[in-house]
N, C-alpha and C. Protein backbone atom coordinates (compact mmCIF):
# COMPACT_ATOMS: atom_id res chain seq x y z
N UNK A 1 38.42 31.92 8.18
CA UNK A 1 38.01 30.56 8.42
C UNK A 1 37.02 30.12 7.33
N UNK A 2 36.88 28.95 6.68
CA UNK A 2 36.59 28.54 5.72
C UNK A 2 35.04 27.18 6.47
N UNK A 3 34.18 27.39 6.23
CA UNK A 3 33.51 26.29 6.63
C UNK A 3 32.87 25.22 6.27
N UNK A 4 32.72 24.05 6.34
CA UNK A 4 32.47 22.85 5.61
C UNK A 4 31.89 21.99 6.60
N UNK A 5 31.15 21.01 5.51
CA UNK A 5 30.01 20.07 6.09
C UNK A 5 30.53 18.80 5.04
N UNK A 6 31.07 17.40 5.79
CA UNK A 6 30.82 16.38 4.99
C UNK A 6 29.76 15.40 5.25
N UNK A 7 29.90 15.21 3.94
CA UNK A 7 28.69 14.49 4.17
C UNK A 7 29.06 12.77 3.06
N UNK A 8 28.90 11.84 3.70
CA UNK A 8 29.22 10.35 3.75
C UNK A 8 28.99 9.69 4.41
N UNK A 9 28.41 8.29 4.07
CA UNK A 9 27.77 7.20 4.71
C UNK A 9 28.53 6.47 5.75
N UNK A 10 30.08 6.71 5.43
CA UNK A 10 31.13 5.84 6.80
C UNK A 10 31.41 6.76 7.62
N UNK A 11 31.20 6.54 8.93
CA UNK A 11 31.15 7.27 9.37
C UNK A 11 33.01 7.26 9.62
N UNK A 12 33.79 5.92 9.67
CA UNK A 12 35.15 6.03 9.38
C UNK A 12 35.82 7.11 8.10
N UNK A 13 35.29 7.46 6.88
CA UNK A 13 35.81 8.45 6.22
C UNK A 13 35.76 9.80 7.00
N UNK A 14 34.69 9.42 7.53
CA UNK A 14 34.33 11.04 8.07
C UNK A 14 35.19 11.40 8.99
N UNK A 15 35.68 10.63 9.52
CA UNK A 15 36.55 10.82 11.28
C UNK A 15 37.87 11.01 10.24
N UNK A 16 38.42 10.08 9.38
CA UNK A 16 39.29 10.42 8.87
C UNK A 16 39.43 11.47 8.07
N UNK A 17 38.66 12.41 7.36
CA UNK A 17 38.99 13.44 6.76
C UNK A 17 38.74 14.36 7.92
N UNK A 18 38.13 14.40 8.50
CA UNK A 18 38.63 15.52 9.86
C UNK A 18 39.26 15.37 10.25
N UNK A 19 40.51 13.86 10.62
CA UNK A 19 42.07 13.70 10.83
C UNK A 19 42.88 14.62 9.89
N UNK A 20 43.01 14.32 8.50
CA UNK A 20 43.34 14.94 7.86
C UNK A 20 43.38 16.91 7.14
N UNK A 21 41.99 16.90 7.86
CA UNK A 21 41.87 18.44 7.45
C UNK A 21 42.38 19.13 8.75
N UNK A 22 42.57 18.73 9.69
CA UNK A 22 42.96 19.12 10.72
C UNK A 22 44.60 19.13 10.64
N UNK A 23 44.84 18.57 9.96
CA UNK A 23 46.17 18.54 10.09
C UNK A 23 47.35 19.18 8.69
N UNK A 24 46.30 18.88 7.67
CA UNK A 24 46.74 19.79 6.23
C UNK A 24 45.97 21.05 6.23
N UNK A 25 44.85 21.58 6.92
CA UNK A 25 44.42 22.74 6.11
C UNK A 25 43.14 23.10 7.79
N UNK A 26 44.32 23.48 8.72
CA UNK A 26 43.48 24.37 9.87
C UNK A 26 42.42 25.31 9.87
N UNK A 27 42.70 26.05 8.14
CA UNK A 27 41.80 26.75 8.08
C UNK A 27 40.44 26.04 7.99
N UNK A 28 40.24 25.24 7.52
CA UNK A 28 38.90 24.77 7.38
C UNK A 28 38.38 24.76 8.71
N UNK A 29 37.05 24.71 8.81
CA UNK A 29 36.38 24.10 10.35
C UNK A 29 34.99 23.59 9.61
N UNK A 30 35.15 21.86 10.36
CA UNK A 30 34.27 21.59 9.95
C UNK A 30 32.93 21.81 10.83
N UNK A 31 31.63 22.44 10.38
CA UNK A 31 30.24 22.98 11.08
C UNK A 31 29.53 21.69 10.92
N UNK A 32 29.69 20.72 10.33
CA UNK A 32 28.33 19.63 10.71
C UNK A 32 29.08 18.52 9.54
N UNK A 33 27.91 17.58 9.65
CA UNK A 33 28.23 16.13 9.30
C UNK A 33 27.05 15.31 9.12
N UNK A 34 26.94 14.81 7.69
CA UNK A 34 25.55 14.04 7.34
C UNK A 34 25.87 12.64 6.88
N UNK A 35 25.28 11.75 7.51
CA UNK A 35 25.35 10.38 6.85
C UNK A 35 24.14 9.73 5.30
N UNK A 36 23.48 10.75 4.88
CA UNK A 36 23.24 10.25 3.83
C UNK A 36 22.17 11.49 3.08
N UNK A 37 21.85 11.13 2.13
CA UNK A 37 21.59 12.26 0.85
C UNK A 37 20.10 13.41 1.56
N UNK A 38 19.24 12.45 2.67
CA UNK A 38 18.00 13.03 3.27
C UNK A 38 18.99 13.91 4.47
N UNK A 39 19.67 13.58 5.23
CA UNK A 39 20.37 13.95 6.04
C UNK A 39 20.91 15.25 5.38
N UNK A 40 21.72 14.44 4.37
CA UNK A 40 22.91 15.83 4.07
C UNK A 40 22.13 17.32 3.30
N UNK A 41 20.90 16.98 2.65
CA UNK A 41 19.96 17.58 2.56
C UNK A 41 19.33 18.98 3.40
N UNK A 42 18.66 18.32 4.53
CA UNK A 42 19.13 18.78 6.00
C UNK A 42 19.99 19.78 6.20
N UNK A 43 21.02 18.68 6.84
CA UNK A 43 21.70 19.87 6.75
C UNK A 43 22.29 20.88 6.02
N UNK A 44 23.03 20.83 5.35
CA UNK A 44 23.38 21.66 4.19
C UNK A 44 22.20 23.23 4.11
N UNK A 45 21.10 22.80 3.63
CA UNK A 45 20.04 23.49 3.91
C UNK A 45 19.73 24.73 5.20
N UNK A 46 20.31 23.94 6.43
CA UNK A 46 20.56 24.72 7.75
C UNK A 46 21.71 25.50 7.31
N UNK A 47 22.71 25.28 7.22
CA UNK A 47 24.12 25.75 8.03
C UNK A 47 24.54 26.16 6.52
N UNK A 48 24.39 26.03 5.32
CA UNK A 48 25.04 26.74 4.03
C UNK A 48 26.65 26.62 3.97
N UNK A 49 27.15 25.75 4.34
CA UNK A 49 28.47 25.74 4.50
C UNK A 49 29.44 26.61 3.40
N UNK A 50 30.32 26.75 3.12
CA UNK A 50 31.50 27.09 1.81
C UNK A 50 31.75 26.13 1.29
N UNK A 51 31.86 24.95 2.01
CA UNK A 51 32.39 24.16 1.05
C UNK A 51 31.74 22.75 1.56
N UNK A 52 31.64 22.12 0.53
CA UNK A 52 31.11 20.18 0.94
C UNK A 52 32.22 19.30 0.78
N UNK A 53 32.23 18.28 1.24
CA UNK A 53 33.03 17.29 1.00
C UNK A 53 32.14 16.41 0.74
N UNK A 54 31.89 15.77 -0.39
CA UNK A 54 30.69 14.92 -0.63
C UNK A 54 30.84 13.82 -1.59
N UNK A 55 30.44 12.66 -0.50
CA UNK A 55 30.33 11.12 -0.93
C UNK A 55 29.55 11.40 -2.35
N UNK A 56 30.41 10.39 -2.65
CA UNK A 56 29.25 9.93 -4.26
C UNK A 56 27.99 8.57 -4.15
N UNK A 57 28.56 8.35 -3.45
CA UNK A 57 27.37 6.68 -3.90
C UNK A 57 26.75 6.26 -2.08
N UNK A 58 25.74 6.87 -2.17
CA UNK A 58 25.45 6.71 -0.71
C UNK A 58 24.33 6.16 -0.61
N UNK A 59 24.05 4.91 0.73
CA UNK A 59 22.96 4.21 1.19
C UNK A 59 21.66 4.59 0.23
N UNK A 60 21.20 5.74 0.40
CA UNK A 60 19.98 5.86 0.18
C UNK A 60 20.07 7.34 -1.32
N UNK A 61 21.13 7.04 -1.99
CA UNK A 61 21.15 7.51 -3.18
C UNK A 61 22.87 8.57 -3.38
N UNK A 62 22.54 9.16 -4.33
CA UNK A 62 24.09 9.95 -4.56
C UNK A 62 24.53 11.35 -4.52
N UNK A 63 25.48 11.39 -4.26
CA UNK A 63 25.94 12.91 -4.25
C UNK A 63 24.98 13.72 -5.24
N UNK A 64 24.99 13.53 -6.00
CA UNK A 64 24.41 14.07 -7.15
C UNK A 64 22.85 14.38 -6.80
N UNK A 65 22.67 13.31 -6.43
CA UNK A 65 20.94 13.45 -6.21
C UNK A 65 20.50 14.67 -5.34
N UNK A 66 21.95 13.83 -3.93
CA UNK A 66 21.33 15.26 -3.18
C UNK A 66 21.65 16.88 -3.49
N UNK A 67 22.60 17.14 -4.79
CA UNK A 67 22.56 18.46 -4.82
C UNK A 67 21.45 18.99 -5.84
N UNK A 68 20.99 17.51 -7.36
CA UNK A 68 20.04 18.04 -7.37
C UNK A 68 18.60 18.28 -6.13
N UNK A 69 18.07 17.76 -5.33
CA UNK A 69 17.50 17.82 -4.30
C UNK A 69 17.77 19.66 -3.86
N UNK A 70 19.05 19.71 -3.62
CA UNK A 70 18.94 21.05 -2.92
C UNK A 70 18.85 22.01 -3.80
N UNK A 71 18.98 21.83 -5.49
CA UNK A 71 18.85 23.18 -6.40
C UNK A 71 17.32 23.19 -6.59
N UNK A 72 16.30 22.04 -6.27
CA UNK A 72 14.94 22.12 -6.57
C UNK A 72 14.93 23.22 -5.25
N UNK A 73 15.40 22.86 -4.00
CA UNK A 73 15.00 23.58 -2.99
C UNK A 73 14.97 25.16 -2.80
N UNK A 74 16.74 25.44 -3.03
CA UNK A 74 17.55 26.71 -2.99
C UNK A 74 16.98 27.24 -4.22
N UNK A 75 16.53 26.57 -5.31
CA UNK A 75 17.19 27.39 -6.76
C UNK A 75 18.57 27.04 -7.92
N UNK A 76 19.64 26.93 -6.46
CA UNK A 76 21.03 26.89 -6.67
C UNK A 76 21.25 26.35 -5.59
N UNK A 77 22.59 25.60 -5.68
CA UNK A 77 23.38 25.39 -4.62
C UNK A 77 24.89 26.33 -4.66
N UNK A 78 25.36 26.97 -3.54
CA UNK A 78 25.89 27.94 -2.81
C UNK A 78 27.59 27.17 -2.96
N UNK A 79 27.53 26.10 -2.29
CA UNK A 79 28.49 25.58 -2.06
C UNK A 79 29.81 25.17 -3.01
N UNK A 80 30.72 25.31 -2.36
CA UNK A 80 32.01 24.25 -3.04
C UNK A 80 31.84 23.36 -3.09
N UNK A 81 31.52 22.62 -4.21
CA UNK A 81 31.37 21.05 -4.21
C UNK A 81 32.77 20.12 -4.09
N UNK A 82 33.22 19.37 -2.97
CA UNK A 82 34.41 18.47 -3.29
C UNK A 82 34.43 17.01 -3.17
């Protein structure tokens, strides 16, 4: 089992790529769900997923920001970035 956290501001993408991963790629399970870069921060941080699914241009800043954010934190970030 493969585990993943997306993280995006609609919360409609989000429902829809768990339509979709559910239905192309069982293996995945998604462990959590962040609506924006402080959030996904957060979590990510908790739960270390395998893999992200991660918005680019979000409310309160960007994909980018938040992984730099988590390499100041971690060091590195762990994750599959997608």
């Amino acid at each position: 089992m493969i585990t993943a956290v997306l993280v995006d501001d609609d919360s409609n993408l989000r429902e829809g790529m768990k339509g979709l991963l559910a239905l192309y790629a069982p293996d995945i399970k998604i462990i959590g769900e962040a609506d924006s870069v402080a959030s996904g921060v957060e979590t990510l941080t908790k739960l270390d997923p395998q893999v992200v699914f991660l918005d680019i241009q979000m409310n309160d800043g960007t994909g980018f920001d938040l992984l730099e954010k988590l390499s100041e934190i971690n060091g590195k970030v762990t994750s599959h970035i997608v």
